[in-house]
N, C-alpha and C. Protein backbone atom coordinates (compact mmCIF):
# COMPACT_ATOMS: atom_id res chain seq x y z
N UNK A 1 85.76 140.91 47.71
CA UNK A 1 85.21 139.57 47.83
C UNK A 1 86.21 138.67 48.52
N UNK A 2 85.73 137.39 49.11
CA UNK A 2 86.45 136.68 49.58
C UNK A 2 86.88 135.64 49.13
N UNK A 3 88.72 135.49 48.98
CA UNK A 3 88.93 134.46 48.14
C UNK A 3 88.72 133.09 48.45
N UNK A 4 88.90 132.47 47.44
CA UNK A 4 88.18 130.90 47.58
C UNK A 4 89.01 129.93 48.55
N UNK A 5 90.02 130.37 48.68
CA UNK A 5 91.39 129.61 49.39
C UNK A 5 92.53 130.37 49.70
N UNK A 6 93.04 130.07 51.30
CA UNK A 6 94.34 130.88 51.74
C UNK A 6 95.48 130.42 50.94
N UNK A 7 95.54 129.40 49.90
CA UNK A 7 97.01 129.04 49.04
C UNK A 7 96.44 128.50 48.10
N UNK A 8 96.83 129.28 46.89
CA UNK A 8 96.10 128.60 45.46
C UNK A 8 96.23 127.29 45.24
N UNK A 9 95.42 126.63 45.38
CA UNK A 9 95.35 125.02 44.66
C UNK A 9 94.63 124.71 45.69
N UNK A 10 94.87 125.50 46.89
CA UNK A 10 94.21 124.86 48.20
C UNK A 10 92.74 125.23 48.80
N UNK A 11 91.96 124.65 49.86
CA UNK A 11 90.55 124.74 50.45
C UNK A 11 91.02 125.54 51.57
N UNK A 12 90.52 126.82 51.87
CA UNK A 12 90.56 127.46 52.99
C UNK A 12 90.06 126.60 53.88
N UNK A 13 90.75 127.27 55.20
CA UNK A 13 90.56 126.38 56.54
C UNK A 13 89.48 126.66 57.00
N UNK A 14 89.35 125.79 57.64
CA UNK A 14 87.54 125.59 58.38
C UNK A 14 87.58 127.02 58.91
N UNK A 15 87.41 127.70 59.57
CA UNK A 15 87.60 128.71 60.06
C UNK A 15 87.11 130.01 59.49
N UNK A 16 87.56 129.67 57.79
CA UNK A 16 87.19 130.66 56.80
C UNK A 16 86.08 130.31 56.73
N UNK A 17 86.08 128.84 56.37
CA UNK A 17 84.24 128.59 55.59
C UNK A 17 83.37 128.40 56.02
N UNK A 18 82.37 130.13 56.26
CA UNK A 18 81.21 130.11 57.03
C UNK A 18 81.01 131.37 56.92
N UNK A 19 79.87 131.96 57.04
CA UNK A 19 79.23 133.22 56.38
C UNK A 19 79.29 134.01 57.88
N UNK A 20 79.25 133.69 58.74
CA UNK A 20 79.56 134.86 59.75
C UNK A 20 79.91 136.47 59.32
N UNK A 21 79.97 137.04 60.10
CA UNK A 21 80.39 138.65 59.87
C UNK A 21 82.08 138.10 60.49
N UNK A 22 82.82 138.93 59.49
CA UNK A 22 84.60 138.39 59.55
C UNK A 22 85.30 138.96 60.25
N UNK A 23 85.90 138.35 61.59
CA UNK A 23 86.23 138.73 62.29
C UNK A 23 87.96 138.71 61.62
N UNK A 24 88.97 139.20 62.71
CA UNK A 24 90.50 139.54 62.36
C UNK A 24 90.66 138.90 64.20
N UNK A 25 91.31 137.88 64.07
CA UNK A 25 91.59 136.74 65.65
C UNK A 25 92.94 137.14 65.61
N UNK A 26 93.50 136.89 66.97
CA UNK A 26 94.93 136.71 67.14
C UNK A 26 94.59 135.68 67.77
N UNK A 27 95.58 134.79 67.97
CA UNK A 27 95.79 133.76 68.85
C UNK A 27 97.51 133.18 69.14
N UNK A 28 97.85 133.20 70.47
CA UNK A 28 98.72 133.22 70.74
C UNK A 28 98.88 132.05 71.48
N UNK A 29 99.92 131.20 70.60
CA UNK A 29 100.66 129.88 71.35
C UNK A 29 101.91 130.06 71.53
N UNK A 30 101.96 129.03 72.97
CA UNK A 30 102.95 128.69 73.43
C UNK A 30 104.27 128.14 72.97
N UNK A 31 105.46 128.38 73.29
CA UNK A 31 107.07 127.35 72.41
C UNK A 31 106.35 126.41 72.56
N UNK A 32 105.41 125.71 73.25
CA UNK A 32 105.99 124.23 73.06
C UNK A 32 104.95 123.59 71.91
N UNK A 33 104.06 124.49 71.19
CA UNK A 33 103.35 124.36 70.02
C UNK A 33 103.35 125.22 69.40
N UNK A 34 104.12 125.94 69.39
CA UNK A 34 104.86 127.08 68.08
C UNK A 34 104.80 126.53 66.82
N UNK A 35 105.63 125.70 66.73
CA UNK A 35 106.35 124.90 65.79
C UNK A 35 105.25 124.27 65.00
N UNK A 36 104.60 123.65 65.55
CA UNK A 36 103.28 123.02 64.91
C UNK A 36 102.47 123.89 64.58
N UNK A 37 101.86 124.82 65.15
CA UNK A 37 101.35 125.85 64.38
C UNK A 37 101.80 126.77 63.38
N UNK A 38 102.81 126.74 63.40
CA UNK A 38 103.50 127.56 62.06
C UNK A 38 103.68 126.91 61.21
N UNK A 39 103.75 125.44 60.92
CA UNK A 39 103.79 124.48 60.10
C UNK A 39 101.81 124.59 59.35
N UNK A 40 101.42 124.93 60.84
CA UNK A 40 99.75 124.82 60.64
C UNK A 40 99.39 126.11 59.38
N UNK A 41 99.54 127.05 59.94
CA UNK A 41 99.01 128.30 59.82
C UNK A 41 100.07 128.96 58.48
N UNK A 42 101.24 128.66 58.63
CA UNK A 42 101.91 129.56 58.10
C UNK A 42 102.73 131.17 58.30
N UNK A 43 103.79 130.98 57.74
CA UNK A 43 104.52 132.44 58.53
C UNK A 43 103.78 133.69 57.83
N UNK A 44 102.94 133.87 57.10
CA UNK A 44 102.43 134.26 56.75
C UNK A 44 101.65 135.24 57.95
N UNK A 45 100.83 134.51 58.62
CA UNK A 45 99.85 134.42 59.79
C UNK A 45 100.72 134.94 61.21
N UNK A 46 102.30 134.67 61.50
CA UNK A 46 102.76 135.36 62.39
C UNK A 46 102.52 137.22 62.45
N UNK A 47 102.40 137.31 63.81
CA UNK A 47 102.13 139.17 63.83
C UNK A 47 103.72 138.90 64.89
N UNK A 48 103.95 138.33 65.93
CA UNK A 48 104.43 138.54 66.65
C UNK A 48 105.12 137.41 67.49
N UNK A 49 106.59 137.30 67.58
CA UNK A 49 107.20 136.39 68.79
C UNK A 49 107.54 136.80 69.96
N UNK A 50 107.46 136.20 70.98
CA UNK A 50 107.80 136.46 72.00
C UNK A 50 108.97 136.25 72.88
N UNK A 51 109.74 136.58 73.33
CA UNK A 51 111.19 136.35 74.04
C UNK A 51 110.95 134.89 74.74
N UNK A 52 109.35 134.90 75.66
CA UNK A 52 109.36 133.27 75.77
C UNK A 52 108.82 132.23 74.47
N UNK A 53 109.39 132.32 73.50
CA UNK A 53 109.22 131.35 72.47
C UNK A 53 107.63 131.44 72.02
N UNK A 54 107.09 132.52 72.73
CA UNK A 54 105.33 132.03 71.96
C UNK A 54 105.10 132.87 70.93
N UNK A 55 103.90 132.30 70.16
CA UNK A 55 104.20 133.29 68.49
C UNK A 55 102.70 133.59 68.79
N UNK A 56 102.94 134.69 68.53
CA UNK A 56 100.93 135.27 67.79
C UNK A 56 100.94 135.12 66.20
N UNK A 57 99.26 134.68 65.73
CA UNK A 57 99.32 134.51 64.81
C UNK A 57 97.95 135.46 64.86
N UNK A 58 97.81 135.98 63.62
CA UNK A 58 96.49 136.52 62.86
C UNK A 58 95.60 135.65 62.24
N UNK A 59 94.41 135.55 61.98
CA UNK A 59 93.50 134.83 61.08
C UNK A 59 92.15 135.51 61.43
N UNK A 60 91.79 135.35 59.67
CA UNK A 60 90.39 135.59 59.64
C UNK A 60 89.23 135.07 59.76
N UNK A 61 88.27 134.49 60.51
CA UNK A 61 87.52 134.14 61.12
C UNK A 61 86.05 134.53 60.71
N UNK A 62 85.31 133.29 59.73
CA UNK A 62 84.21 133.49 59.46
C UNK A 62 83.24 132.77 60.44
N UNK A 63 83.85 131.62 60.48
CA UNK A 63 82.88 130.54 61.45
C UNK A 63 83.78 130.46 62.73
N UNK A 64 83.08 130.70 63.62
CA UNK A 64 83.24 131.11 64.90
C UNK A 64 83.88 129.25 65.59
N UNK A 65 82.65 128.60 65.40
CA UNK A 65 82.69 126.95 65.80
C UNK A 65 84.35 126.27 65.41
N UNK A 66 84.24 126.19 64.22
CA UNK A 66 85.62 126.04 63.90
C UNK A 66 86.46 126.54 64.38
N UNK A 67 87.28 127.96 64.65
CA UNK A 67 87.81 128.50 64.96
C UNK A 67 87.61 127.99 66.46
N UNK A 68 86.95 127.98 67.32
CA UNK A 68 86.67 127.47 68.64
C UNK A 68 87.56 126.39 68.87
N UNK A 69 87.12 125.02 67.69
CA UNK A 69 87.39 124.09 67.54
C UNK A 69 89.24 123.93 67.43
N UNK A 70 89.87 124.81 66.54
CA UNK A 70 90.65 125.16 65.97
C UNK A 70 91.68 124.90 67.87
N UNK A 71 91.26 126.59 68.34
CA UNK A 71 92.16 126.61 69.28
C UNK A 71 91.88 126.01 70.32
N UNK A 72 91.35 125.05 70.56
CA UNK A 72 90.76 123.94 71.69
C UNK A 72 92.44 123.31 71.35
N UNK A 73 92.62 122.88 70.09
CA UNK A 73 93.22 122.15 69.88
C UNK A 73 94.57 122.07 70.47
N UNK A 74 94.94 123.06 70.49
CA UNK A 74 96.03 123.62 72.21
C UNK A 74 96.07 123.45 72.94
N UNK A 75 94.50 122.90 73.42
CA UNK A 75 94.42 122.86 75.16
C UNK A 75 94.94 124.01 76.19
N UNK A 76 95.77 124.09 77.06
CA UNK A 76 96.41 125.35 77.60
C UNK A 76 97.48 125.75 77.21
N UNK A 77 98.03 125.50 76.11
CA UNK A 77 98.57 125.98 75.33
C UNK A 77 98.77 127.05 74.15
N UNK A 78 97.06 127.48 74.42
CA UNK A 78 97.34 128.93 73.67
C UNK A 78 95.79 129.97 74.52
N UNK A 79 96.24 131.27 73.79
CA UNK A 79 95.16 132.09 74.49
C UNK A 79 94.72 132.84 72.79
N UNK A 80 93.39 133.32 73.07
CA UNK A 80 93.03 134.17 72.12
C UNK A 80 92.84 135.54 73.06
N UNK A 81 93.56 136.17 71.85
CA UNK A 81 94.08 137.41 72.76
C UNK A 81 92.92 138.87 72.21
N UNK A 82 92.34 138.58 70.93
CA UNK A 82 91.46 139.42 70.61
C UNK A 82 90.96 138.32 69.33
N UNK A 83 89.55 139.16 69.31
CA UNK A 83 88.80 140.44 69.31
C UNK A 83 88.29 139.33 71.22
N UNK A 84 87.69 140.20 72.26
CA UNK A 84 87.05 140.15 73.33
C UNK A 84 86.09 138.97 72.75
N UNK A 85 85.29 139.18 71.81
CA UNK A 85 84.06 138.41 71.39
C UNK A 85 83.99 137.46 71.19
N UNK A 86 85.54 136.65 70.45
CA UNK A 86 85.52 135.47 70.56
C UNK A 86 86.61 134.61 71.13
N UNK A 87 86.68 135.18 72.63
CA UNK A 87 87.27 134.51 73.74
C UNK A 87 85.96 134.83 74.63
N UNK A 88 85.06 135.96 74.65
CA UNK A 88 83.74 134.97 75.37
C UNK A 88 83.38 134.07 74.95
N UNK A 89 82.79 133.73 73.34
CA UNK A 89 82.13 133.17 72.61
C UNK A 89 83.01 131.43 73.29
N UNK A 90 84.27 131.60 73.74
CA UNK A 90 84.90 130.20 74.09
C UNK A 90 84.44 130.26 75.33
N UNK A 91 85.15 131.03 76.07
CA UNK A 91 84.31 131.07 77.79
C UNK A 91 83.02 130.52 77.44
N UNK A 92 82.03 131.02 76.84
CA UNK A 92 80.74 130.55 77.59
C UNK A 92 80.45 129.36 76.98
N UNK A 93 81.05 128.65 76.03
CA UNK A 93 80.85 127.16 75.47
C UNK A 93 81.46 126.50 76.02
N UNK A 94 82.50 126.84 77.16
CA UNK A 94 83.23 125.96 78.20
C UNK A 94 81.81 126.02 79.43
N UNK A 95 81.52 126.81 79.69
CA UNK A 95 80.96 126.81 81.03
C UNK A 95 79.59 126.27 80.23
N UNK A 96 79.00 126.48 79.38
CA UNK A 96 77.89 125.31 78.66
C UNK A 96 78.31 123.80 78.92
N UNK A 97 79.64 123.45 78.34
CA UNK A 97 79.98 121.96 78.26
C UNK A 97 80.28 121.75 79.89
N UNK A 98 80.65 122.77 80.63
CA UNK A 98 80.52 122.15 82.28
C UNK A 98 79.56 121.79 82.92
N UNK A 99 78.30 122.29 82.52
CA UNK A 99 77.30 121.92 83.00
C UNK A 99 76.41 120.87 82.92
């Protein structure tokens, strides 16, 4: 089952709360929002640093929107590096909002 919150006392992040089928995201930011995201996310959530200062993080991903929402918040400052599905799922809600 899925627990109620990523830190006891606490409300899982938007991201979690949503019935989707659960995806496993990486998302990889840049040094120059490292720092803020690890403050965000937690070291917990690091898989991986990079020699240029960028960190991958893991998260589980129920609601897709959020999560969208989530790494917008980077601007070009980060990439989602897997699953494929939801870095189309961003591609094609960019090229929706271009139109």
């Amino acid at each position: 089952s899925r627990p109620g919150s990523a830190h006891p006392g606490a409300a899982a992040p938007p991201w979690q709360m949503g019935d989707e089928d659960e995806l496993t995201a990486r998302l990889r930011v840049d040094r120059d929002q490292a720092a803020w995201a690890r403050t965000t996310l937690g070291e917990r959530a690091v898989v991986d640093q990079a020699e240029d200062g960028s960190v991958c993080f893991e998260l589980t991903v129920t609601n897709r929107a959020a999560f969208r929402s989530f790494a917008l918040t980077f601007l070009d400052h980060a990439v989602i590096e897997a699953p494929e599905e939801l870095r189309a799922d961003l591609v094609a809600w960019l090229e929706e909002q271009a139109r």
